[in-house]
N, C-alpha and C. Protein backbone atom coordinates (compact mmCIF):
# COMPACT_ATOMS: atom_id res chain seq x y z
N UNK A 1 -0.71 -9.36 -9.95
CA UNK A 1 -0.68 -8.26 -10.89
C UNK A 1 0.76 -8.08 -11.37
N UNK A 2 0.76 -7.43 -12.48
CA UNK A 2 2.31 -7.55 -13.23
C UNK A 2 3.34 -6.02 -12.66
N UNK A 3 3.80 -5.82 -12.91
CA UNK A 3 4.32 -4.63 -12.94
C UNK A 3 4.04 -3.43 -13.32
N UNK A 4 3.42 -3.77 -14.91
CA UNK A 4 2.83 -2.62 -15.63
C UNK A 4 1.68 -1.87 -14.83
N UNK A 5 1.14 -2.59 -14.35
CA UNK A 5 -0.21 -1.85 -13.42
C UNK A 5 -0.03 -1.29 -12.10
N UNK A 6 1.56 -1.72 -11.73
CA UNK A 6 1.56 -0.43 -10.54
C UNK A 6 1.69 0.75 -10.55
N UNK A 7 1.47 1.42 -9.40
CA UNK A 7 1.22 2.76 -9.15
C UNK A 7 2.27 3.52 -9.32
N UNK A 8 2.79 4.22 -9.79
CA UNK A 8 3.78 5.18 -9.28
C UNK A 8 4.66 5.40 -7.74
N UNK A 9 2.99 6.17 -7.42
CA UNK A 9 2.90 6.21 -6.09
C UNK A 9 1.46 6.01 -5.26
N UNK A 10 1.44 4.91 -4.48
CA UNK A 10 0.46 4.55 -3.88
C UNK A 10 -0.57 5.25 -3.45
N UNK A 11 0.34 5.97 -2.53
CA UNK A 11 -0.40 6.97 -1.24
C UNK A 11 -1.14 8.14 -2.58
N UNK A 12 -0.97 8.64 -3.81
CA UNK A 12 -1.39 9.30 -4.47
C UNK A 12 -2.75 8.85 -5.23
N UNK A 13 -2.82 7.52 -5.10
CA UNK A 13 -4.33 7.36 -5.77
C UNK A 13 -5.55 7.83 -5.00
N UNK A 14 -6.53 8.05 -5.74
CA UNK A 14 -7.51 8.55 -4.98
C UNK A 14 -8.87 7.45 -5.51
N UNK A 15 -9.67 6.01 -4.84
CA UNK A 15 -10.72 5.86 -4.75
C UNK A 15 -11.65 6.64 -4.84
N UNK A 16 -12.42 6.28 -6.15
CA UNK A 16 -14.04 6.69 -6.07
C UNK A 16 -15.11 6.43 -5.15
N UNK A 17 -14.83 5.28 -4.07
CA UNK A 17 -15.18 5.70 -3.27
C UNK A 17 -14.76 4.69 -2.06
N UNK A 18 -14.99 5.00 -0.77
CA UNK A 18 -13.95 4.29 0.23
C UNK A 18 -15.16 2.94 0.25
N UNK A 19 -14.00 1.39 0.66
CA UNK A 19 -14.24 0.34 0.57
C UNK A 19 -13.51 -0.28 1.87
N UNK A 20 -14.31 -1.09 2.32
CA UNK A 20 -13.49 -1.77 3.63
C UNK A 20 -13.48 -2.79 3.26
N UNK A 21 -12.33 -3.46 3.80
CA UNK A 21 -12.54 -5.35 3.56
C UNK A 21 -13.09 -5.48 5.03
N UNK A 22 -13.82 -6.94 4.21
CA UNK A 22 -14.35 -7.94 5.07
C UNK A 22 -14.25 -8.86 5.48
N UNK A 23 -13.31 -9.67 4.40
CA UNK A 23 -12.51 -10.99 4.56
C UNK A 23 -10.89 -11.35 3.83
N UNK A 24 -10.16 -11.58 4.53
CA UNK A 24 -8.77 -11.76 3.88
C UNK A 24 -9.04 -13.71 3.56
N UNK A 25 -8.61 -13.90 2.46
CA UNK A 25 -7.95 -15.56 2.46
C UNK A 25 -6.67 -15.64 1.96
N UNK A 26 -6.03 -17.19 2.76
CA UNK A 26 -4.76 -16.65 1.68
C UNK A 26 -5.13 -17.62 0.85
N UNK A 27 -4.18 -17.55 -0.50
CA UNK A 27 -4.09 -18.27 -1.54
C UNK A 27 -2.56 -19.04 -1.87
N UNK A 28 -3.33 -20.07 -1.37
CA UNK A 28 -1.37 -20.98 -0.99
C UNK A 28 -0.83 -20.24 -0.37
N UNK A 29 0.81 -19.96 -0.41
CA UNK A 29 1.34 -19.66 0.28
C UNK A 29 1.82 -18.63 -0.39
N UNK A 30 1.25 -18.08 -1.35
CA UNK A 30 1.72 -17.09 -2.13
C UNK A 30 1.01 -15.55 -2.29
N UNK A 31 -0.01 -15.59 -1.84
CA UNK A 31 -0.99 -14.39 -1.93
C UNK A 31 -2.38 -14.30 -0.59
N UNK A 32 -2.74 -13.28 -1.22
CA UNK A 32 -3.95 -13.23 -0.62
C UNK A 32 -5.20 -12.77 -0.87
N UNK A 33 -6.54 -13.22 -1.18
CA UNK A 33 -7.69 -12.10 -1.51
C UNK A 33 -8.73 -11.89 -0.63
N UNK A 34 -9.35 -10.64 -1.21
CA UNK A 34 -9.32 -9.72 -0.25
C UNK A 34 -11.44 -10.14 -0.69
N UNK A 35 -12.20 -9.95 0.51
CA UNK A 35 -13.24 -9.67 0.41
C UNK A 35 -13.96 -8.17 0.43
N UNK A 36 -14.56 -7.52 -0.16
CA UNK A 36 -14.88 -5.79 0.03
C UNK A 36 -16.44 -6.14 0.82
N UNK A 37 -16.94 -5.12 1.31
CA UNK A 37 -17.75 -4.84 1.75
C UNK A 37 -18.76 -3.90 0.83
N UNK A 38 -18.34 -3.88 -0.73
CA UNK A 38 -19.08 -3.69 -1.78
C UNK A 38 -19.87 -4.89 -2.35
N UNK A 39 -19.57 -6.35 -2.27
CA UNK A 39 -19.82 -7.73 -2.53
C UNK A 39 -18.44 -8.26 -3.81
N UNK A 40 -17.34 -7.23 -3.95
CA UNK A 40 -16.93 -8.12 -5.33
C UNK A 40 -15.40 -8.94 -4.48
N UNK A 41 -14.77 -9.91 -5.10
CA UNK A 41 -13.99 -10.42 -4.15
C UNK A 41 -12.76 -11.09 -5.25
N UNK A 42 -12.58 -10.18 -6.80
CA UNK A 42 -11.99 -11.29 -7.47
C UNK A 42 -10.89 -10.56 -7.37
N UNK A 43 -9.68 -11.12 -7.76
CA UNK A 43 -8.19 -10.59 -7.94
C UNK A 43 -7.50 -11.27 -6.66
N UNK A 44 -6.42 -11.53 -7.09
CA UNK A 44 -5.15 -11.90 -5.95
C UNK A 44 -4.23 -11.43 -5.71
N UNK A 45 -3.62 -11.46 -4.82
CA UNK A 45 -2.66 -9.56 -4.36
C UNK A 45 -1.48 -10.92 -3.60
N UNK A 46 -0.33 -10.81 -4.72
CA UNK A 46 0.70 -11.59 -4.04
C UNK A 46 1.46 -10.96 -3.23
N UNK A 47 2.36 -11.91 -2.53
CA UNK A 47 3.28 -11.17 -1.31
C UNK A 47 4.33 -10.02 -1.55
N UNK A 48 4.74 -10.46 -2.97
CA UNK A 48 5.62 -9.17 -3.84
C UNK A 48 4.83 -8.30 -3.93
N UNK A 49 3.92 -8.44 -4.05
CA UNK A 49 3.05 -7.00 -4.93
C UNK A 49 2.54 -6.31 -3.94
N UNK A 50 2.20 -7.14 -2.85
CA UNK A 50 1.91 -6.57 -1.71
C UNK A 50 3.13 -5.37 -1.14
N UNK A 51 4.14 -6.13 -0.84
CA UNK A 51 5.65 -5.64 -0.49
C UNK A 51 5.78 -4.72 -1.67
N UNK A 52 5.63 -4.29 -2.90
CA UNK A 52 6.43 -3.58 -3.83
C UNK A 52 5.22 -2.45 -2.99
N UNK A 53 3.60 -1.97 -3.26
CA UNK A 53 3.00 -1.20 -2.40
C UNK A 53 3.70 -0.68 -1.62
N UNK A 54 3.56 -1.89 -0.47
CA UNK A 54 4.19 -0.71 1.07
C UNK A 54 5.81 -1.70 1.40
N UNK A 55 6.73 -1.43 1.14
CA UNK A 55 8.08 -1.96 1.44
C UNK A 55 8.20 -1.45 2.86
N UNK A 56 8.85 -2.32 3.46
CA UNK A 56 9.19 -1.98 5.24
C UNK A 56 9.45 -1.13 5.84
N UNK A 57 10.53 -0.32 4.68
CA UNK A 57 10.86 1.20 5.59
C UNK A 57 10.08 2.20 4.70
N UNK A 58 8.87 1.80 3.88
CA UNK A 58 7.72 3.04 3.99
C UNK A 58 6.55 3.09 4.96
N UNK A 59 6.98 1.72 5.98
CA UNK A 59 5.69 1.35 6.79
C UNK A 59 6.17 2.09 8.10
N UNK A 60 7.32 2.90 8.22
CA UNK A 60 7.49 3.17 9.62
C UNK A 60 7.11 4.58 9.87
């Protein structure tokens, strides 16, 4: 995902409705996607984008 589509602030979005994953894969060595437990499984969530989300010292 690019930049333009991140959040502001993460922790402030609110889901329509809660979703669990079911399966992680990675994708090369660069990402990862995510399986839901709704059945949909498309999009790839790279390691930046991942890290721009939750950066290290918002994880403590």
């Amino acid at each position: 995902m690019s930049r333009e589509y991140d959040p502001a602030h993460i922790l402030a979005l609110t889901p329509a409705r809660q979703a669990r994953v079911e399966r992680v894969d990675r994708v090369g060595n660069y990402a990862l996607q995510f399986s839901w437990d709704d059945g949909h499984h498309a999009g790839i969530y790279t390691w930046d984008y991942l890290y721009r989300l939750c950066p290290p010292e918002a994880a403590e």
